[in-house]
N, C-alpha and C. Protein backbone atom coordinates (compact mmCIF):
# COMPACT_ATOMS: atom_id res chain seq x y z
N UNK A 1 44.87 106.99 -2.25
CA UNK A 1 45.91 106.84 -1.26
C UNK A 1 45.38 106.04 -0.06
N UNK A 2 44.28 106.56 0.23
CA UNK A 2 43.64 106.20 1.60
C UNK A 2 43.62 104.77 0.91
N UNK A 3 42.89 104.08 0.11
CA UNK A 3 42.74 102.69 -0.01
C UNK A 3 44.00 101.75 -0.17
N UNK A 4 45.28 101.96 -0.72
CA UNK A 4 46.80 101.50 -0.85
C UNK A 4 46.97 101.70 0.63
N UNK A 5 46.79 102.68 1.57
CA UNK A 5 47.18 102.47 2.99
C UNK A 5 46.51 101.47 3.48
N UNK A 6 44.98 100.99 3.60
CA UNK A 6 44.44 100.02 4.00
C UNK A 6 44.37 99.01 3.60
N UNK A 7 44.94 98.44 2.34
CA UNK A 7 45.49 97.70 1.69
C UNK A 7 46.69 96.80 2.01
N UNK A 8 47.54 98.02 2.56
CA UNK A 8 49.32 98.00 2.93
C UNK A 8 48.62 97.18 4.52
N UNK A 9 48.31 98.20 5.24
CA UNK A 9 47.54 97.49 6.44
C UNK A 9 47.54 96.49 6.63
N UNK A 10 46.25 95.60 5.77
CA UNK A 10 45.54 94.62 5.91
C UNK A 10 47.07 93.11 5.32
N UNK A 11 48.25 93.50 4.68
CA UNK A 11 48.93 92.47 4.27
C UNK A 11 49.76 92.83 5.06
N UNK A 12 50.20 93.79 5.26
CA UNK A 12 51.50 93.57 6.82
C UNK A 12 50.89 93.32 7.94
N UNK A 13 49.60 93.62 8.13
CA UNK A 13 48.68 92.32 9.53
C UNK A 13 48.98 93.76 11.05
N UNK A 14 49.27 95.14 10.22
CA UNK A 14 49.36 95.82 11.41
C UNK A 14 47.95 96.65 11.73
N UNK A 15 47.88 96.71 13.12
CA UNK A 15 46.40 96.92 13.90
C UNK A 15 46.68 98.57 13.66
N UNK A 16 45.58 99.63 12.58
CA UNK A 16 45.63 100.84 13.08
C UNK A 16 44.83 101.34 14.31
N UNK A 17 43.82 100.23 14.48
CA UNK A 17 42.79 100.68 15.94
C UNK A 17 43.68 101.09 16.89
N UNK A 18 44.85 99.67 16.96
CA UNK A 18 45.62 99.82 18.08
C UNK A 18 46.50 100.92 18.60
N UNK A 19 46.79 101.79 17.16
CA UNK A 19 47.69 103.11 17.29
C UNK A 19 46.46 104.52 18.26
N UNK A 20 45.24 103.98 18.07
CA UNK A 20 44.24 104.77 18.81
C UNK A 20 44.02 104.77 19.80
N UNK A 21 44.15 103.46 20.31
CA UNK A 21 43.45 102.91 21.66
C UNK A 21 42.26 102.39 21.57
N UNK A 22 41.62 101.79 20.24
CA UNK A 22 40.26 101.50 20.16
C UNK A 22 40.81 99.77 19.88
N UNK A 23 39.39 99.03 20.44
CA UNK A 23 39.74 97.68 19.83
C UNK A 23 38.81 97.74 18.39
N UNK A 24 39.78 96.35 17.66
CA UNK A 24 39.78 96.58 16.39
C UNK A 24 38.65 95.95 16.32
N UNK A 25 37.73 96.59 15.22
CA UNK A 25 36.11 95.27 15.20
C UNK A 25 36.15 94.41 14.03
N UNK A 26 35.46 93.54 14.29
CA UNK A 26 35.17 92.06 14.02
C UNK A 26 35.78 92.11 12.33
N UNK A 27 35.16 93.00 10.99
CA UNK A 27 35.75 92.83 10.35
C UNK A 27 37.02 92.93 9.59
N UNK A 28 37.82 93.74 11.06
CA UNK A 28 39.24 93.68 10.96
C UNK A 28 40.02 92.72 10.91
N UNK A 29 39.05 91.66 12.03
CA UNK A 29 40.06 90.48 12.33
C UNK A 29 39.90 89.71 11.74
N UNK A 30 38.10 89.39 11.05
CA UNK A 30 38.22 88.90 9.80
C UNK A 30 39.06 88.83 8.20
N UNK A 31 39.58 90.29 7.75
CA UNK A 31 40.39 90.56 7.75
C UNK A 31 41.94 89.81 7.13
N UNK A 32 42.18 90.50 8.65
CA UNK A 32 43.53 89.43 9.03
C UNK A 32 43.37 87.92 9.12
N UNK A 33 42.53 87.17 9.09
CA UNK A 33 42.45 86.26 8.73
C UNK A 33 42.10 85.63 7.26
N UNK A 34 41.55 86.26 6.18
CA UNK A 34 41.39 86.16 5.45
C UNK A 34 41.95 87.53 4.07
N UNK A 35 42.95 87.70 4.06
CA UNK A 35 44.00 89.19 3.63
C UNK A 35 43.78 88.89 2.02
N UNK A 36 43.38 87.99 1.47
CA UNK A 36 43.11 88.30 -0.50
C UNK A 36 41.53 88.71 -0.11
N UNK A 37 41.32 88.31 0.51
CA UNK A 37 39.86 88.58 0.52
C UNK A 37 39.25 89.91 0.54
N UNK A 38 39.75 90.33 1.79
CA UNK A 38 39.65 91.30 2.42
C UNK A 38 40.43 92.77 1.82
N UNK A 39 41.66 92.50 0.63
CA UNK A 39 42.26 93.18 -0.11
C UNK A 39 41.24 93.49 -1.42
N UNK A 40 40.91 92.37 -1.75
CA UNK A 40 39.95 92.61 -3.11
C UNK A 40 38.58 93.57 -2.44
N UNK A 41 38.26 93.21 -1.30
CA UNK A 41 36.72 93.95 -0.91
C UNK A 41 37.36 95.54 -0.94
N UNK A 42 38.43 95.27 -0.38
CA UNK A 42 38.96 97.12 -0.11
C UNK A 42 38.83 97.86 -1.48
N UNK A 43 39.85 96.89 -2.66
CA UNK A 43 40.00 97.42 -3.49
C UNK A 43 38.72 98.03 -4.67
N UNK A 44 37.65 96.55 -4.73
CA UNK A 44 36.69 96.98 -5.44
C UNK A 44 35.79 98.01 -4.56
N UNK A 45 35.67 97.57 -3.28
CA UNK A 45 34.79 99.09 -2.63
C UNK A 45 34.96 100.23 -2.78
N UNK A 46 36.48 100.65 -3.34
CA UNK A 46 36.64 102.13 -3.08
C UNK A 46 37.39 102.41 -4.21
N UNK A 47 37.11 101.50 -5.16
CA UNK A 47 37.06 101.83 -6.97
C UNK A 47 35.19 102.32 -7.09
N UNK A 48 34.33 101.46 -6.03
CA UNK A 48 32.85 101.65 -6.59
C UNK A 48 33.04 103.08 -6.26
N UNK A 49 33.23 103.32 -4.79
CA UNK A 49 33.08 104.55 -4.29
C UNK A 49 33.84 105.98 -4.89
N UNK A 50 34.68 105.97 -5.65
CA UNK A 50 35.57 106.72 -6.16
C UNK A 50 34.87 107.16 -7.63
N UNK A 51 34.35 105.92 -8.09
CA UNK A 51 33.33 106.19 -9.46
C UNK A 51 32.52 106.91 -9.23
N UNK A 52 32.21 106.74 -8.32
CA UNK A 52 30.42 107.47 -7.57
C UNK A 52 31.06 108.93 -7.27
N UNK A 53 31.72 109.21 -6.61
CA UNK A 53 31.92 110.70 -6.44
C UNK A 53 32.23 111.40 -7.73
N UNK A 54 32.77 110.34 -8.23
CA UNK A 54 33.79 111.42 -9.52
C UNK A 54 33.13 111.49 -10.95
N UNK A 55 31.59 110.44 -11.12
CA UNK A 55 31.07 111.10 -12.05
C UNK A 55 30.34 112.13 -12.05
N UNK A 56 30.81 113.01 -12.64
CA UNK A 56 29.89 114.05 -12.80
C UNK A 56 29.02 114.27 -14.18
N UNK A 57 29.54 113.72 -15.60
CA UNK A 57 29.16 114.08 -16.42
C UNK A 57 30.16 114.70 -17.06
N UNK A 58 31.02 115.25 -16.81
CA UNK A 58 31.95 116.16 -17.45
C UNK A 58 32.57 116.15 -18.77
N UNK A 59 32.96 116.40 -19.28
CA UNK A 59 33.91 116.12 -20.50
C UNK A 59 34.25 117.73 -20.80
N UNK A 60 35.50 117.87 -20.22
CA UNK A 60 36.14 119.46 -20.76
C UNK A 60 37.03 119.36 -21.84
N UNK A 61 37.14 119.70 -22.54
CA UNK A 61 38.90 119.95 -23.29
C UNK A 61 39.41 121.61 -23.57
N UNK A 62 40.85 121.37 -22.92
CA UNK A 62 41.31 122.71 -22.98
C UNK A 62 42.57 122.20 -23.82
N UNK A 63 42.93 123.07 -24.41
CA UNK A 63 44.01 123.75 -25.72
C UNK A 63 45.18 124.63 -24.71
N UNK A 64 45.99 124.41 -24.43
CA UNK A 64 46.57 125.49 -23.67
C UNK A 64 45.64 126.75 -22.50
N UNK A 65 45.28 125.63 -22.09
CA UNK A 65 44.80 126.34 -20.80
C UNK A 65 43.74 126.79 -21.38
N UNK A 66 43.37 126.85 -22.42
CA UNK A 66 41.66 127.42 -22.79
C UNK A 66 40.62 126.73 -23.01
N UNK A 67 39.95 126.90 -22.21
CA UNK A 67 38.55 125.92 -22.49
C UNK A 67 37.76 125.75 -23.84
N UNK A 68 37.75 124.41 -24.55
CA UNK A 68 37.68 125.16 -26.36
C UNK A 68 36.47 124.21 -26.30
N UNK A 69 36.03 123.12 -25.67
CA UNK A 69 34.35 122.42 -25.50
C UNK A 69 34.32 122.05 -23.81
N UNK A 70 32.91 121.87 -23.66
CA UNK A 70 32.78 121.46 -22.55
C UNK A 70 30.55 120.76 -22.59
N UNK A 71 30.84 119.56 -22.60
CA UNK A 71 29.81 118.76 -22.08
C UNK A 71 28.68 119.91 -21.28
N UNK A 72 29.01 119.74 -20.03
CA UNK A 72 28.60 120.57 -19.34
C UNK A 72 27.23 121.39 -19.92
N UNK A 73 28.00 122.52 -20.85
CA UNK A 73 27.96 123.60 -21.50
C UNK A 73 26.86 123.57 -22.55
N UNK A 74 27.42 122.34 -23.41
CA UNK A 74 26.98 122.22 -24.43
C UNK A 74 25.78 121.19 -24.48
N UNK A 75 26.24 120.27 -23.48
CA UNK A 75 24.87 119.40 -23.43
C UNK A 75 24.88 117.64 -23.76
N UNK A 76 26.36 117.54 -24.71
CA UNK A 76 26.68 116.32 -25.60
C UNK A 76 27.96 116.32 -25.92
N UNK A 77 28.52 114.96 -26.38
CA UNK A 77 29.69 114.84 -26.74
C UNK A 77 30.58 115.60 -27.83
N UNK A 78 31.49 116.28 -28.43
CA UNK A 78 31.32 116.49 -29.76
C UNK A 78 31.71 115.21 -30.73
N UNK A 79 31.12 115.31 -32.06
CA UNK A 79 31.55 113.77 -32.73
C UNK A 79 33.57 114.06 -32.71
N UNK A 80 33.95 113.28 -33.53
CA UNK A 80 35.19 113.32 -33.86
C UNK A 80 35.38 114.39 -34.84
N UNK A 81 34.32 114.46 -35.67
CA UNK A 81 34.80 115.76 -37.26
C UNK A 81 34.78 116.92 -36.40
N UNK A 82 33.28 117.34 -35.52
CA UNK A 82 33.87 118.63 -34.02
C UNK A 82 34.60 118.61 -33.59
N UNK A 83 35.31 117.61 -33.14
CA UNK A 83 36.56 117.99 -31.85
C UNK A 83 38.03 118.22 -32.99
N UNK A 84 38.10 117.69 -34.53
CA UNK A 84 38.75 117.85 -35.28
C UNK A 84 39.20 119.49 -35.86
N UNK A 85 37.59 119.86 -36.26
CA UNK A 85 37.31 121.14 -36.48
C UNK A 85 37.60 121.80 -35.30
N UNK A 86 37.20 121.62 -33.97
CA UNK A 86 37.39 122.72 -32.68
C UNK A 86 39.29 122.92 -32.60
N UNK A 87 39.89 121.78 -32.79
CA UNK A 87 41.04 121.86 -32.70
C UNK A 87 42.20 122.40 -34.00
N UNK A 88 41.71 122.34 -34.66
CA UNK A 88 42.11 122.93 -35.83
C UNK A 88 41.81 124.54 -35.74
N UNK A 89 40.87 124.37 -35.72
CA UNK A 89 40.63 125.91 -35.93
C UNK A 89 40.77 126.71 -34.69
N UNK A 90 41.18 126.14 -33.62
CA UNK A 90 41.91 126.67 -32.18
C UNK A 90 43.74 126.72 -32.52
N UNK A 91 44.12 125.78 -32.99
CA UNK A 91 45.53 125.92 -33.29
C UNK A 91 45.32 126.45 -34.39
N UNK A 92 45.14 127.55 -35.37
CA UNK A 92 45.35 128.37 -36.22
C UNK A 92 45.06 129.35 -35.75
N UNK A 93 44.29 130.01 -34.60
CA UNK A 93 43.93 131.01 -33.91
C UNK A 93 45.50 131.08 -33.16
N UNK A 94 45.78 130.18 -32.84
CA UNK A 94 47.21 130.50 -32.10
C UNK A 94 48.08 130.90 -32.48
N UNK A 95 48.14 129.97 -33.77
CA UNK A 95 49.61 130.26 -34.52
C UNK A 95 49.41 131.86 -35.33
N UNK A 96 48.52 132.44 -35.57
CA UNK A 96 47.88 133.60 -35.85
C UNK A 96 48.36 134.64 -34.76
N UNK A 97 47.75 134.26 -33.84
CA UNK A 97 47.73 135.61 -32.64
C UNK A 97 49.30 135.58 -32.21
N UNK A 98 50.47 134.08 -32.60
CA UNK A 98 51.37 133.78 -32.35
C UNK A 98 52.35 135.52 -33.02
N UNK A 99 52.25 135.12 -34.43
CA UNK A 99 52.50 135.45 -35.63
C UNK A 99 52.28 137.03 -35.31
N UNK A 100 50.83 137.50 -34.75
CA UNK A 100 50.57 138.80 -34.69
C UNK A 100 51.34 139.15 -33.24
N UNK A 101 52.26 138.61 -32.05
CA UNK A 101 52.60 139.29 -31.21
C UNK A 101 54.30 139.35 -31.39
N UNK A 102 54.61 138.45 -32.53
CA UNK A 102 56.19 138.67 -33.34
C UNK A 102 56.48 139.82 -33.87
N UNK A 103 54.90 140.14 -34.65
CA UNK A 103 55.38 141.48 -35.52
C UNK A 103 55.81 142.45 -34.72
N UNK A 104 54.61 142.54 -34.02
CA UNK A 104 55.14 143.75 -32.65
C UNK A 104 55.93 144.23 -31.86
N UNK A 105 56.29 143.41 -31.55
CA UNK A 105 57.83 143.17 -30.55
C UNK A 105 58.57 143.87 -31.16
């Protein structure tokens, strides 16, 4: 969001310093004088920066809200025949426990 606002900014040519009371510095006005430029630096800077926070390593997969692998956890990816098998044999656990809370009722 924050980067589409400074983005929006930098092509409608409006000063946010000025909504502060601060003067705007040098590579603002650079900037505004140069707006593809200065749009692409925004954009790739805070695609780098956004990568950087947000890798963690992760890889979760949940099934209806249940956590059925997780990276993390396990250490590695699962191949495709694991995540085949994890999911298979998670949706038959369902349709099972499905099946066993019909009878009951």
């Amino acid at each position: 969001m924050f980067k589409l606002l400074v983005i929006g900014l930098i092509i409608i040519g409006r000063d946010p310093f000025a909504l502060v009371g601060v003067q705007a510095p040098g590579i603002w006005e650079w900037g505004q004088q140069n707006k593809i430029y200065a749009c692409m630096m925004v954009f790739f800077f805070s695609n780098m920066i956004e990568n950087q926070l947000m890798s963690t390593g992760a890889f979760e997969i949940t099934l209806n809200d249940v956590p059925v692998w997780s990276k993390l956890e396990s250490g590695h990816l699962p191949s495709m025949q694991q995540l085949v098998q994890i999911l298979d044999n998670e949706m038959k656990m369902n349709v099972h426990m499905n099946t066993r809370t019909h009878h009951h009722s």
